[in-house]
N, C-alpha and C. Protein backbone atom coordinates (compact mmCIF):
# COMPACT_ATOMS: atom_id res chain seq x y z
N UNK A 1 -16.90 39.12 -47.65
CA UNK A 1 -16.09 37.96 -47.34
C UNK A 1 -16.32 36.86 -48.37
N UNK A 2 -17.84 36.90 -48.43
CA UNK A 2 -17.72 35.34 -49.68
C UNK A 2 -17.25 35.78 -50.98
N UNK A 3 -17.24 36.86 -51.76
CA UNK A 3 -16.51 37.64 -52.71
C UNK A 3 -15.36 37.34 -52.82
N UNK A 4 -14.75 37.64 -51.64
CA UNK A 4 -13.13 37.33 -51.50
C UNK A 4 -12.89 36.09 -51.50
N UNK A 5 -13.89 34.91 -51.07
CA UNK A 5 -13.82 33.63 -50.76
C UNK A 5 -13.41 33.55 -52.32
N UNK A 6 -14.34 33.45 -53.35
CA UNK A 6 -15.15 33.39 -54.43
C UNK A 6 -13.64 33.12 -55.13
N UNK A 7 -13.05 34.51 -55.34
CA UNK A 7 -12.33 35.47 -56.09
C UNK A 7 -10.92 34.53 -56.04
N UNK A 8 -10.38 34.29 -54.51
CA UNK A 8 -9.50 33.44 -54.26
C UNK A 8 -9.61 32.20 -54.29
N UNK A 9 -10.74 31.36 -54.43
CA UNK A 9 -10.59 29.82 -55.32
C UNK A 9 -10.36 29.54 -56.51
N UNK A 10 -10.94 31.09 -57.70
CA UNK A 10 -10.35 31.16 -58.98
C UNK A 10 -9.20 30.96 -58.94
N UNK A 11 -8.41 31.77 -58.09
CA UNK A 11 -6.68 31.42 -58.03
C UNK A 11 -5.98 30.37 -57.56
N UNK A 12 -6.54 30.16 -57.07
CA UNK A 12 -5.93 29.32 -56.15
C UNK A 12 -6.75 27.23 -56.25
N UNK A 13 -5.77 26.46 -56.13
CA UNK A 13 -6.27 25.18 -56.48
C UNK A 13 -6.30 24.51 -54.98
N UNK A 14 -6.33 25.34 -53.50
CA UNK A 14 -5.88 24.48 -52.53
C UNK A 14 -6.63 25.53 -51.70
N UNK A 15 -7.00 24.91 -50.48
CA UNK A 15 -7.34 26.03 -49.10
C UNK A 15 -5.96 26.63 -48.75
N UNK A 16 -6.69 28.52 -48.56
CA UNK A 16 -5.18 29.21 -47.71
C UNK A 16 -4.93 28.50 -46.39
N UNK A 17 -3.51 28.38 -46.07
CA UNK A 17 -3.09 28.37 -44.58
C UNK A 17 -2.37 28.79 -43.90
N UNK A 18 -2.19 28.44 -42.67
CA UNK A 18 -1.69 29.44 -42.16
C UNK A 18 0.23 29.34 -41.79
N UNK A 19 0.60 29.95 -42.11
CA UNK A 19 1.90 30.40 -41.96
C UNK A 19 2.44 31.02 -40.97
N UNK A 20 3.53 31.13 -40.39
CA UNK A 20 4.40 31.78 -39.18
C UNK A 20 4.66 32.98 -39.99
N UNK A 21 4.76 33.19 -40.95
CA UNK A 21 4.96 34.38 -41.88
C UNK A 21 3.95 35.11 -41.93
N UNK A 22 2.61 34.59 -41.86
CA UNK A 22 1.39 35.70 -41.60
C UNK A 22 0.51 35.61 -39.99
N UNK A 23 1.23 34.67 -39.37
CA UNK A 23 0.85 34.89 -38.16
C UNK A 23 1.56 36.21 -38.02
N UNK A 24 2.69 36.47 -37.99
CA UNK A 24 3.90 37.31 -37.41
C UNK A 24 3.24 38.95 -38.02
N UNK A 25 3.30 38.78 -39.52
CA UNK A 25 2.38 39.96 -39.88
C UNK A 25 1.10 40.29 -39.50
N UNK A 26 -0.01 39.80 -38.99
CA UNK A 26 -0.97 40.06 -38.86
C UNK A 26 -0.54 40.68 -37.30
N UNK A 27 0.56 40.24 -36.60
CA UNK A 27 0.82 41.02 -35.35
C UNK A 27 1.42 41.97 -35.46
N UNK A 28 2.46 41.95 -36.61
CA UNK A 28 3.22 43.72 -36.67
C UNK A 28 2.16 44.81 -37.05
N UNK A 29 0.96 44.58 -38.04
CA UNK A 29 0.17 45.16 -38.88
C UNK A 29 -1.01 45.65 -37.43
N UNK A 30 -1.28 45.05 -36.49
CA UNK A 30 -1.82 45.19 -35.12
C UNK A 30 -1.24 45.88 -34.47
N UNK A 31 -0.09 45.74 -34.21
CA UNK A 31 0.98 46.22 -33.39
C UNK A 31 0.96 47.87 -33.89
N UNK A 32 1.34 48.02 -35.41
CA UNK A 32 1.41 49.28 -35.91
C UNK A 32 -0.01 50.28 -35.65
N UNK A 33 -0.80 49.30 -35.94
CA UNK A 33 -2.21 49.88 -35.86
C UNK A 33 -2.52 50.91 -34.42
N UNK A 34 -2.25 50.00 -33.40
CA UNK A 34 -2.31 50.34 -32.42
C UNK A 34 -1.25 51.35 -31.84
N UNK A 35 -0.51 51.49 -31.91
CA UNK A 35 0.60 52.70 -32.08
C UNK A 35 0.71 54.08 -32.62
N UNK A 36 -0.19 53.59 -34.17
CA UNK A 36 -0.79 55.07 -34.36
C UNK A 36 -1.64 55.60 -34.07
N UNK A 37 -2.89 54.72 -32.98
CA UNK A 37 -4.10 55.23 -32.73
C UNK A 37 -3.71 55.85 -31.27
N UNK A 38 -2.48 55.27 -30.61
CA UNK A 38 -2.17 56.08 -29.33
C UNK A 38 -1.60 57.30 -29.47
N UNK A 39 -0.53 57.30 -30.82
CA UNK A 39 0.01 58.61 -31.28
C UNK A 39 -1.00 59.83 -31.70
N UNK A 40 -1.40 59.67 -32.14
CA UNK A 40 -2.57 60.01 -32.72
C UNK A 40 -3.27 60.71 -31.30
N UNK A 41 -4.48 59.94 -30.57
CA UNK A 41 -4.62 60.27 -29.01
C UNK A 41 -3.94 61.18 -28.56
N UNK A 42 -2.79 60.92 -28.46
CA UNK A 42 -2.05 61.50 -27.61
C UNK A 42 -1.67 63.23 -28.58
N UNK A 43 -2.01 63.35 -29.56
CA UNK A 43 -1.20 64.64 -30.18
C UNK A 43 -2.68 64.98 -29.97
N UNK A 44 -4.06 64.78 -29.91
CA UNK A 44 -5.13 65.18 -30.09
C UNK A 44 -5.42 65.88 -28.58
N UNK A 45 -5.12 65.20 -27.68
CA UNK A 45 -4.98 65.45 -26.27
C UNK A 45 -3.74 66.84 -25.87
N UNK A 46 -2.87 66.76 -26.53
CA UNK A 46 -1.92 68.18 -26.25
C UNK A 46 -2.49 68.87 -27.47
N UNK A 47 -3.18 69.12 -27.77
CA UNK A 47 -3.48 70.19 -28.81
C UNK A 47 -4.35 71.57 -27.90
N UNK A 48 -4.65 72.63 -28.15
CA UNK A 48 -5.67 73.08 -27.46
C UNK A 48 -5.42 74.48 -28.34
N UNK A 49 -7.17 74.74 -28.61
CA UNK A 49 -7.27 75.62 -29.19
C UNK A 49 -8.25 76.75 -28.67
N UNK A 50 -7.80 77.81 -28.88
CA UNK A 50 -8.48 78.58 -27.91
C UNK A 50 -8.85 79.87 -28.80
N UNK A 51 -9.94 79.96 -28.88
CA UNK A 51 -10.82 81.64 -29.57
C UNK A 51 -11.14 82.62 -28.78
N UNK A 52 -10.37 83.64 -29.09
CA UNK A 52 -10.33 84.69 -28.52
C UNK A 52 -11.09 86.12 -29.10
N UNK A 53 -11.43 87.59 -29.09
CA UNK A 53 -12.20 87.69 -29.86
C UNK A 53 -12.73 87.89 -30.67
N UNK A 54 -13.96 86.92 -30.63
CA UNK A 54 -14.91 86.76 -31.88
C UNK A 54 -16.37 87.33 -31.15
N UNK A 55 -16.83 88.04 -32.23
CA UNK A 55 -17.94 88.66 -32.31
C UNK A 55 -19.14 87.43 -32.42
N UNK A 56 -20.13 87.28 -32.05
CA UNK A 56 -20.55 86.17 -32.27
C UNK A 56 -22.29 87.21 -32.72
N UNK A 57 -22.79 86.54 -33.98
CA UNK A 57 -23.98 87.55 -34.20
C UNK A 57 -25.08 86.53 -34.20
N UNK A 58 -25.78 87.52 -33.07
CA UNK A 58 -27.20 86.32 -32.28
C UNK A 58 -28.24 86.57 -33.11
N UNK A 59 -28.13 86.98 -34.60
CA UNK A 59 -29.47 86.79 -35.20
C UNK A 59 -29.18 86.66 -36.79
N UNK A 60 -28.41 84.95 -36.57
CA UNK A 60 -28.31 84.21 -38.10
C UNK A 60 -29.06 83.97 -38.69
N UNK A 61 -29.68 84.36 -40.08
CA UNK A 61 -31.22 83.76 -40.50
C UNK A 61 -30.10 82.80 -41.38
C-alpha cells in the first residue's frame, strides 16, 4: 500500500478522490466478483466424479 501511496504522488500533484464514477465501479467489480464465485460454486457442486474399476496396489514403496 505505501508503494502505491509512494508511486501515485510522483503522478499526481493532489490527493485521489472520490468519485460517483468509482464508487459505482468498485460495486460492479464486487458485484461481478461475487457472481463468479457463486457460478463457479455452483458448477463445482453439480459436478460428480465417480471411479470405477481401479485396481488399487497396497504396497507403494
Amino acid at each position: 500500500m505505501s508503494a502505491g501511496a509512494a508511486i501515485l504522488s510522483l503522478f499526481t500533484e493532489s490527493e485521489p478522490e472520490f468519485t460517483t464514477f468509482g464508487v459505482v465501479y468498485f460495486f460492479i467489480l464486487a458485484f461481478i466478483g461475487w457472481g463468479a464465485t457463486k457460478l463457479l460454486t455452483h458448477i463445482q457442486q453439480r459436478r460428480k466424479y465417480e471411479i470405477s474399476d481401479v485396481e488399487i496396489d497396497k504396497h507403494i514403496k
